[in-house]
C-alpha atoms as a PDB file:
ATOM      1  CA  UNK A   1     -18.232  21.727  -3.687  1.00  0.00           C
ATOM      2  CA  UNK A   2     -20.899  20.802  -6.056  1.00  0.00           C
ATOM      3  CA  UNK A   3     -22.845  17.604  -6.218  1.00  0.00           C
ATOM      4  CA  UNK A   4     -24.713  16.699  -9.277  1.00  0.00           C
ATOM      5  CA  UNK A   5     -28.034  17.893  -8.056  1.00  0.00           C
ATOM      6  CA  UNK A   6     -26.282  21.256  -7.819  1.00  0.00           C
ATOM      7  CA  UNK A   7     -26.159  21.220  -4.110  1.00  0.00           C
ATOM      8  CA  UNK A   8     -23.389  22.092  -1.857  1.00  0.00           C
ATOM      9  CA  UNK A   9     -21.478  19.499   0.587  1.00  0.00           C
ATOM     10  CA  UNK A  10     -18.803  19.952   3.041  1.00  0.00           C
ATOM     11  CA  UNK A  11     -16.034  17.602   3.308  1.00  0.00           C
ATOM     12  CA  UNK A  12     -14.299  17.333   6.501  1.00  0.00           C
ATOM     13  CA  UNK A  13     -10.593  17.281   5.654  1.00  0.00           C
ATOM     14  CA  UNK A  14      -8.246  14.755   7.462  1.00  0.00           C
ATOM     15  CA  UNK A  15      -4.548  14.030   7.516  1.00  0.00           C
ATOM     16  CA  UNK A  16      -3.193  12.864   3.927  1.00  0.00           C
ATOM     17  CA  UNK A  17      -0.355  10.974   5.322  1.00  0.00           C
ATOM     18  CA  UNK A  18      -0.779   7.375   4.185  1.00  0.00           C
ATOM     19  CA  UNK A  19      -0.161   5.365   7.259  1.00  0.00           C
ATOM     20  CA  UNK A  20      -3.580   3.743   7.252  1.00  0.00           C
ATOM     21  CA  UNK A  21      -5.401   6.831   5.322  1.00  0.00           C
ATOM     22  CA  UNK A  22      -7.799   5.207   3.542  1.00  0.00           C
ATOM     23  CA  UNK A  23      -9.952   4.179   6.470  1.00  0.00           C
ATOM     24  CA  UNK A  24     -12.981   1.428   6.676  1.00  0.00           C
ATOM     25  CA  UNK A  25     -16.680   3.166   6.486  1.00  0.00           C
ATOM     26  CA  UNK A  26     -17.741   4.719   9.944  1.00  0.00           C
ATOM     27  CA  UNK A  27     -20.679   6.765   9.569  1.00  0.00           C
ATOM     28  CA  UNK A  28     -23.121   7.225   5.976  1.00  0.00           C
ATOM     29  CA  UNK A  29     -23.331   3.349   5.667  1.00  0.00           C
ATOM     30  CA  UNK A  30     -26.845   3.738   3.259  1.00  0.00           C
ATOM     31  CA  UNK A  31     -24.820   6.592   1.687  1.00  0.00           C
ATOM     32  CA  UNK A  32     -21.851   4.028   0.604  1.00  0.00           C
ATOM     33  CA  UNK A  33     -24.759   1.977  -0.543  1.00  0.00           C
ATOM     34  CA  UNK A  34     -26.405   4.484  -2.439  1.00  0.00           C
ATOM     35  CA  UNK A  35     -22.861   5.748  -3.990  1.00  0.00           C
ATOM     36  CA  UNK A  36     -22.030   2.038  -5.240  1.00  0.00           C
ATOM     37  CA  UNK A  37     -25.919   1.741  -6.795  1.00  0.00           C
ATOM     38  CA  UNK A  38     -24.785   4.185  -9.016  1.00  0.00           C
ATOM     39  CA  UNK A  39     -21.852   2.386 -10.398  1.00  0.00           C
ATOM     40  CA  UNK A  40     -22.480  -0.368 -13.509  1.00  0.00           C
ATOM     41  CA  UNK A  41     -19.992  -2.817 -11.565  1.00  0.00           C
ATOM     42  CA  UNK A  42     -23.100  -2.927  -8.611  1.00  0.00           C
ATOM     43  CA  UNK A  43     -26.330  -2.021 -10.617  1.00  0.00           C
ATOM     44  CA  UNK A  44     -27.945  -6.100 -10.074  1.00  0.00           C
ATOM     45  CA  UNK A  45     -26.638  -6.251  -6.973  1.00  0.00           C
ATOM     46  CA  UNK A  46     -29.551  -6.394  -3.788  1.00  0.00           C
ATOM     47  CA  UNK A  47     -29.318  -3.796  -0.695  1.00  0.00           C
ATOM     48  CA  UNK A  48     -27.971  -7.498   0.816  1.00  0.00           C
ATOM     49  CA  UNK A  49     -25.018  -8.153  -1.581  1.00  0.00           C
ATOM     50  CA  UNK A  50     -24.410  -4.029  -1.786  1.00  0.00           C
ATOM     51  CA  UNK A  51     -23.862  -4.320   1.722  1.00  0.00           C
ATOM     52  CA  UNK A  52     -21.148  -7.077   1.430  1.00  0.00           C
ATOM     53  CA  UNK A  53     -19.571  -4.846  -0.591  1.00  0.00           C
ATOM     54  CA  UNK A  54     -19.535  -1.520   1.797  1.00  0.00           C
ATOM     55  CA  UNK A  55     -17.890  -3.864   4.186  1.00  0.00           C
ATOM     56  CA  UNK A  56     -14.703  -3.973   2.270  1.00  0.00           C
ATOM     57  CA  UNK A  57     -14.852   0.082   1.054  1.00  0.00           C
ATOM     58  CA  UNK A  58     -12.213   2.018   1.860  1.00  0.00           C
ATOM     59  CA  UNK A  59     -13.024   5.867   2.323  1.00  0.00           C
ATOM     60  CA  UNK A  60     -10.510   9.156   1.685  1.00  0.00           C
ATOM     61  CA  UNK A  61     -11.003  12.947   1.402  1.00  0.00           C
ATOM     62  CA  UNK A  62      -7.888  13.962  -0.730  1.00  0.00           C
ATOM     63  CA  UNK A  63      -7.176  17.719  -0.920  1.00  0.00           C
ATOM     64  CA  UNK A  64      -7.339  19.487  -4.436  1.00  0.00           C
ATOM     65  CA  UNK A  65      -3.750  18.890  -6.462  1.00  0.00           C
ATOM     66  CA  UNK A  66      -2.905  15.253  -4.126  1.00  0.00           C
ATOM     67  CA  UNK A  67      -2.162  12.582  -6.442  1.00  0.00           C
ATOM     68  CA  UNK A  68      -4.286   9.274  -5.751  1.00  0.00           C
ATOM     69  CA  UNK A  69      -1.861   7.532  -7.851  1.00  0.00           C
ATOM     70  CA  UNK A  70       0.768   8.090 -10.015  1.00  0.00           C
ATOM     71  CA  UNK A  71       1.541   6.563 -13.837  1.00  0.00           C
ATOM     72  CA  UNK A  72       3.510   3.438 -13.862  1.00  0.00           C
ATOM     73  CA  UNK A  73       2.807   2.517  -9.887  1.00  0.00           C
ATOM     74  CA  UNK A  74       1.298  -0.801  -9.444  1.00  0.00           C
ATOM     75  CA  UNK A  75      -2.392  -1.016  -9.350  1.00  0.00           C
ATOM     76  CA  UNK A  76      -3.685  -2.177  -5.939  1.00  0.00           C
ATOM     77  CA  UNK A  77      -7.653  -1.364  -6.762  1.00  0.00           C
ATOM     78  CA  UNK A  78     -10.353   0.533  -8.292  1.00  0.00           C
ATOM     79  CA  UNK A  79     -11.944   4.235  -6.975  1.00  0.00           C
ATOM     80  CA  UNK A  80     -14.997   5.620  -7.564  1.00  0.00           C
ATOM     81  CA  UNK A  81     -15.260   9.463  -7.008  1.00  0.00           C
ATOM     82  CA  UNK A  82     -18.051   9.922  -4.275  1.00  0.00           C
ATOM     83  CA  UNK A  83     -17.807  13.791  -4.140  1.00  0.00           C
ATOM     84  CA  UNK A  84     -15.444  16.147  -6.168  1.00  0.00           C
ATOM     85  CA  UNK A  85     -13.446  15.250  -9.153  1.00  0.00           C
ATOM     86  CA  UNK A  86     -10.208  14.217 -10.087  1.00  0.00           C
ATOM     87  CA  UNK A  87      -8.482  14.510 -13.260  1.00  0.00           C
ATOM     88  CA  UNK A  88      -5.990  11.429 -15.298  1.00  0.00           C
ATOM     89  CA  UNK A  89      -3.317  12.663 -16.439  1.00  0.00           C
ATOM     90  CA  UNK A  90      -0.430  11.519 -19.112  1.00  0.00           C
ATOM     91  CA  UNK A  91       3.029  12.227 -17.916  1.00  0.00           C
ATOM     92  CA  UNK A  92       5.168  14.275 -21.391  1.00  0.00           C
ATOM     93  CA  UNK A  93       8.522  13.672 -21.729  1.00  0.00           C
ATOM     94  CA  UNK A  94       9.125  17.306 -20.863  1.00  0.00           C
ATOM     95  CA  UNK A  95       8.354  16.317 -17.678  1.00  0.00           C
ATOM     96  CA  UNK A  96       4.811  18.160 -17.675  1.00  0.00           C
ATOM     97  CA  UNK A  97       1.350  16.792 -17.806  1.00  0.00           C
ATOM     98  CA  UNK A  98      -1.210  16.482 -19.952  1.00  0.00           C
ATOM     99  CA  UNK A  99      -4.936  16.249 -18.735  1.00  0.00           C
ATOM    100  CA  UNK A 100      -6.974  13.331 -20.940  1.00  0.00           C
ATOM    101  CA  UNK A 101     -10.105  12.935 -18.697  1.00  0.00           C
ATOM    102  CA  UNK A 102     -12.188  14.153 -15.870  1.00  0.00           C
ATOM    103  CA  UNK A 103     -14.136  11.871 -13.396  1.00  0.00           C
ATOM    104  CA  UNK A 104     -16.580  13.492 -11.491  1.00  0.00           C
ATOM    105  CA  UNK A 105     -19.042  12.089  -8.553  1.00  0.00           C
ATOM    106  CA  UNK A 106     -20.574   8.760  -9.222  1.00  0.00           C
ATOM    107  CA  UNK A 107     -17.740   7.886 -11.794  1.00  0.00           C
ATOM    108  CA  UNK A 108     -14.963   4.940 -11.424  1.00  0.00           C
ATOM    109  CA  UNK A 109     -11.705   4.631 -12.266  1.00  0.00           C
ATOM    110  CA  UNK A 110      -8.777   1.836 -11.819  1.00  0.00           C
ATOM    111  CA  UNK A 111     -11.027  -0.826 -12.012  1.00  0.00           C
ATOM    112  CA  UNK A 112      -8.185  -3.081 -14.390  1.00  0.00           C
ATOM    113  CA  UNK A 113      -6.363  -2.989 -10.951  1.00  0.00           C
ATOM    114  CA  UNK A 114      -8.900  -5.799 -10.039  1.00  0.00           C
ATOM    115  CA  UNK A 115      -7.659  -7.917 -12.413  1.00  0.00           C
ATOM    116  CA  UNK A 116      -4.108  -7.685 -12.872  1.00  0.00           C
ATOM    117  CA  UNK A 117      -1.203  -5.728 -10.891  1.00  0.00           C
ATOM    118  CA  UNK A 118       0.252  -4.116 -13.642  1.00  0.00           C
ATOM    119  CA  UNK A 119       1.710  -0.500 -13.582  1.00  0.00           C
ATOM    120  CA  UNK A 120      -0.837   2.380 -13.603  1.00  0.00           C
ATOM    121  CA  UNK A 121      -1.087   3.761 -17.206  1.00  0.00           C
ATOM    122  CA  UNK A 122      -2.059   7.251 -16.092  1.00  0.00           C
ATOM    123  CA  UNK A 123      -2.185   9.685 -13.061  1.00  0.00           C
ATOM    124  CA  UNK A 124      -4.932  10.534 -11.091  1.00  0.00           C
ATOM    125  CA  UNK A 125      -4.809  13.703  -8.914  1.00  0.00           C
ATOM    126  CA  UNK A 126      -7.944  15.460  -7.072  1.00  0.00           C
ATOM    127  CA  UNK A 127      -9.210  18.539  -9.065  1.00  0.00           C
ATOM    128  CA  UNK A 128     -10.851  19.494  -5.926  1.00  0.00           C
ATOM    129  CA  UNK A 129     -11.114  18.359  -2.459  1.00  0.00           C
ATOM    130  CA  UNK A 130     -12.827  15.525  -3.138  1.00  0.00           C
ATOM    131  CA  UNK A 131     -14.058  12.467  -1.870  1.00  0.00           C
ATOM    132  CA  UNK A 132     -12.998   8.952  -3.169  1.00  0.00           C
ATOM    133  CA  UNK A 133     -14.020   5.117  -1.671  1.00  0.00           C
ATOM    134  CA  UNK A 134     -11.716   2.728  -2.847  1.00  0.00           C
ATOM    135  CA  UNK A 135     -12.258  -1.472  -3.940  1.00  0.00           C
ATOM    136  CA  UNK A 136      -8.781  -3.161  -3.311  1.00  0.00           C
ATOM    137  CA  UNK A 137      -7.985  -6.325  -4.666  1.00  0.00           C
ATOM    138  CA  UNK A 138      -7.286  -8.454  -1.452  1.00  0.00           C
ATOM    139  CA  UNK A 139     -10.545  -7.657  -0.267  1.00  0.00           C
ATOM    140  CA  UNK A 140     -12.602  -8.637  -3.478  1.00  0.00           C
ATOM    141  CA  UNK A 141     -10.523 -11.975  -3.926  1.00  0.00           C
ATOM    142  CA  UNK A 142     -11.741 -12.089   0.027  1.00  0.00           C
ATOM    143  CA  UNK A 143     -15.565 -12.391  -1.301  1.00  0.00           C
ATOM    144  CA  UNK A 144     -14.497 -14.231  -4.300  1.00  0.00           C
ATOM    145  CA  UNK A 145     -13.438 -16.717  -1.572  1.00  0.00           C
ATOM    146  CA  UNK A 146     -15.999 -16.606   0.623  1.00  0.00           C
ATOM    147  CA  UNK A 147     -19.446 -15.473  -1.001  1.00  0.00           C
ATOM    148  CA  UNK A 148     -18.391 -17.278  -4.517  1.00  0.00           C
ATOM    149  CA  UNK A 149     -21.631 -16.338  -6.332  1.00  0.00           C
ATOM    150  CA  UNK A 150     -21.511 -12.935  -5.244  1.00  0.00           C
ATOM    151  CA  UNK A 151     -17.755 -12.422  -6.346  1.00  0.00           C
ATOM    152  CA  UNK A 152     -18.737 -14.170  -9.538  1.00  0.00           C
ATOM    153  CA  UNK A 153     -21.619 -11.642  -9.866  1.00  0.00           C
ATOM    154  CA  UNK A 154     -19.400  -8.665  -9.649  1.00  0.00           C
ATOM    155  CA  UNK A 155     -16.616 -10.285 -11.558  1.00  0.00           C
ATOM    156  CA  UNK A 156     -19.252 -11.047 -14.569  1.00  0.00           C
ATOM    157  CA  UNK A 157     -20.005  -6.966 -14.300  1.00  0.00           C
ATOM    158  CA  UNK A 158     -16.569  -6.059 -14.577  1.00  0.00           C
ATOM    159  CA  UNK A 159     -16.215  -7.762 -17.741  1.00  0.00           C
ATOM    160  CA  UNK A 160     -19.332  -6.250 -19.316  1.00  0.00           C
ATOM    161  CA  UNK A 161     -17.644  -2.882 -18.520  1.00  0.00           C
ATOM    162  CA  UNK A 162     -14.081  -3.850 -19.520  1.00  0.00           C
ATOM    163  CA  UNK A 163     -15.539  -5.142 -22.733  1.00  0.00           C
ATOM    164  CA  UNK A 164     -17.913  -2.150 -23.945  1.00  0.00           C
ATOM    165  CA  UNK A 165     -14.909  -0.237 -22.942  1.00  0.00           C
ATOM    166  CA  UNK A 166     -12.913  -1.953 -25.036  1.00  0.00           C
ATOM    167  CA  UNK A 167     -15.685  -2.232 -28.140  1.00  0.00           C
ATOM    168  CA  UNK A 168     -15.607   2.199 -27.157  1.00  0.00           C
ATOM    169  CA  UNK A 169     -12.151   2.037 -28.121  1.00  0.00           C
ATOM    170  CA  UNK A 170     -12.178   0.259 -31.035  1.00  0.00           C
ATOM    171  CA  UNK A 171     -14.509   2.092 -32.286  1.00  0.00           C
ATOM    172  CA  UNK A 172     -12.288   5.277 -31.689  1.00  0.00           C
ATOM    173  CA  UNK A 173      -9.730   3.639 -33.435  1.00  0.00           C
ATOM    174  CA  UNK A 174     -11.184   2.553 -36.384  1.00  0.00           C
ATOM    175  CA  UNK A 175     -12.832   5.854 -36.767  1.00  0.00           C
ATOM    176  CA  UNK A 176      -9.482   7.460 -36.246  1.00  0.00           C
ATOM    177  CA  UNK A 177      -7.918   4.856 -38.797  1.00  0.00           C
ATOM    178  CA  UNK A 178     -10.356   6.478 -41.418  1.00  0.00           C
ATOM    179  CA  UNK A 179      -9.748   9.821 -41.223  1.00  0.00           C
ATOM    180  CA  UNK A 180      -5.905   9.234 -41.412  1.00  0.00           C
ATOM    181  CA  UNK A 181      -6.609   7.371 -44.760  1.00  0.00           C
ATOM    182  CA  UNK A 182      -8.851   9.774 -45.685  1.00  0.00           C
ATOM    183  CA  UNK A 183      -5.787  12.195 -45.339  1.00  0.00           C
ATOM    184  CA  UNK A 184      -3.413   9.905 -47.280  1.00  0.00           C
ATOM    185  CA  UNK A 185      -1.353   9.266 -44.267  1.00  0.00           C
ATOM    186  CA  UNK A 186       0.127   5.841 -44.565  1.00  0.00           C
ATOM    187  CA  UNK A 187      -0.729   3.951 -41.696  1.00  0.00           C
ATOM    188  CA  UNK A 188       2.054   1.091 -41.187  1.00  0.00           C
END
């Protein structure tokens, strides 16, 4: 497998049933650390608070075609792909799949989960054997309990991402919007 410095890793493979898969961190603590650096949600967070956090990660290998989750499931958390990649899919009514992004290491994924319970809008499945840490929501609303500031911290974060995701959008849209017109499509 391929790391983004071009590198190869090894993932040791381990049972996929999911009684108690994804375990708590055991061994690459400063590597957990290092992994959540990466991520926007954690970027002005100190080695201190980052360490908070690996408390509550959850790590899984999945093997290459395992679903992580599936569209319309509720959403329990966000994942961030340590090593591998995984691909979201959009279920077709012909019962098929079609692929609309791929996540690769360092990239996250789910992270509306945190907020609200709703149903998954997509699949995920691993493209590879690949690595993912998981952030589940009892265990933030844990430090959003007990380390207030640092919860609030994080939670501020998410809603810098949420929202430039959303201004992304948007601007998709409205760029979208203009080439229908251009086309003299009526847009209703």
């Amino acid at each position: 497998m391929n790391s983004k410095n071009g590198t190869s890793k090894s993932i040791k493979m381990v049972d996929s049933f999911w009684g108690n898969v994804f375990k708590k961190h055991s061994s690459g603590e400063d590597d957990i650390v290092s992994t959540l650096k990466l991520i926007p949600l954690f970027h002005d967070m100190t080695i201190p608070e980052l360490k908070e956090f690996r408390k509550i990660i959850h790590r899984r290998i999945f093997k290459e075609n395992e679903p992580i989750f599936w569209e319309g499931e509720p959403g329990v958390g966000m994942y961030i792909v340590k090593a591998g990649s995984v691909g979201i899919y959009k279920i077709t009514s012909d019962r098929g799949k079609k692929e609309i992004a791929v996540l690769n290491a360092g990239e996250f994924f789910g992270e509306l989960a945190l907020l609200d319970e709703s149903p998954r809008s997509a699949t995920c499945i691993a493209r590879e054997n690949s690595e993912i840490i998981g952030l589940f929501r009892p265990d933030l609303f844990n430090i959003i309990a007990k380390k207030p500031r640092l919860g609030n911290k994080f939670l501020l974060q998410l809603a810098a991402v949420i929202g430039e995701r959303l201004k992304a959008t948007n601007k998709e849209m409205y760029a979208l919007r203009a080439k229908l017109e251009q086309a003299d499509i009526i847009i209703s």
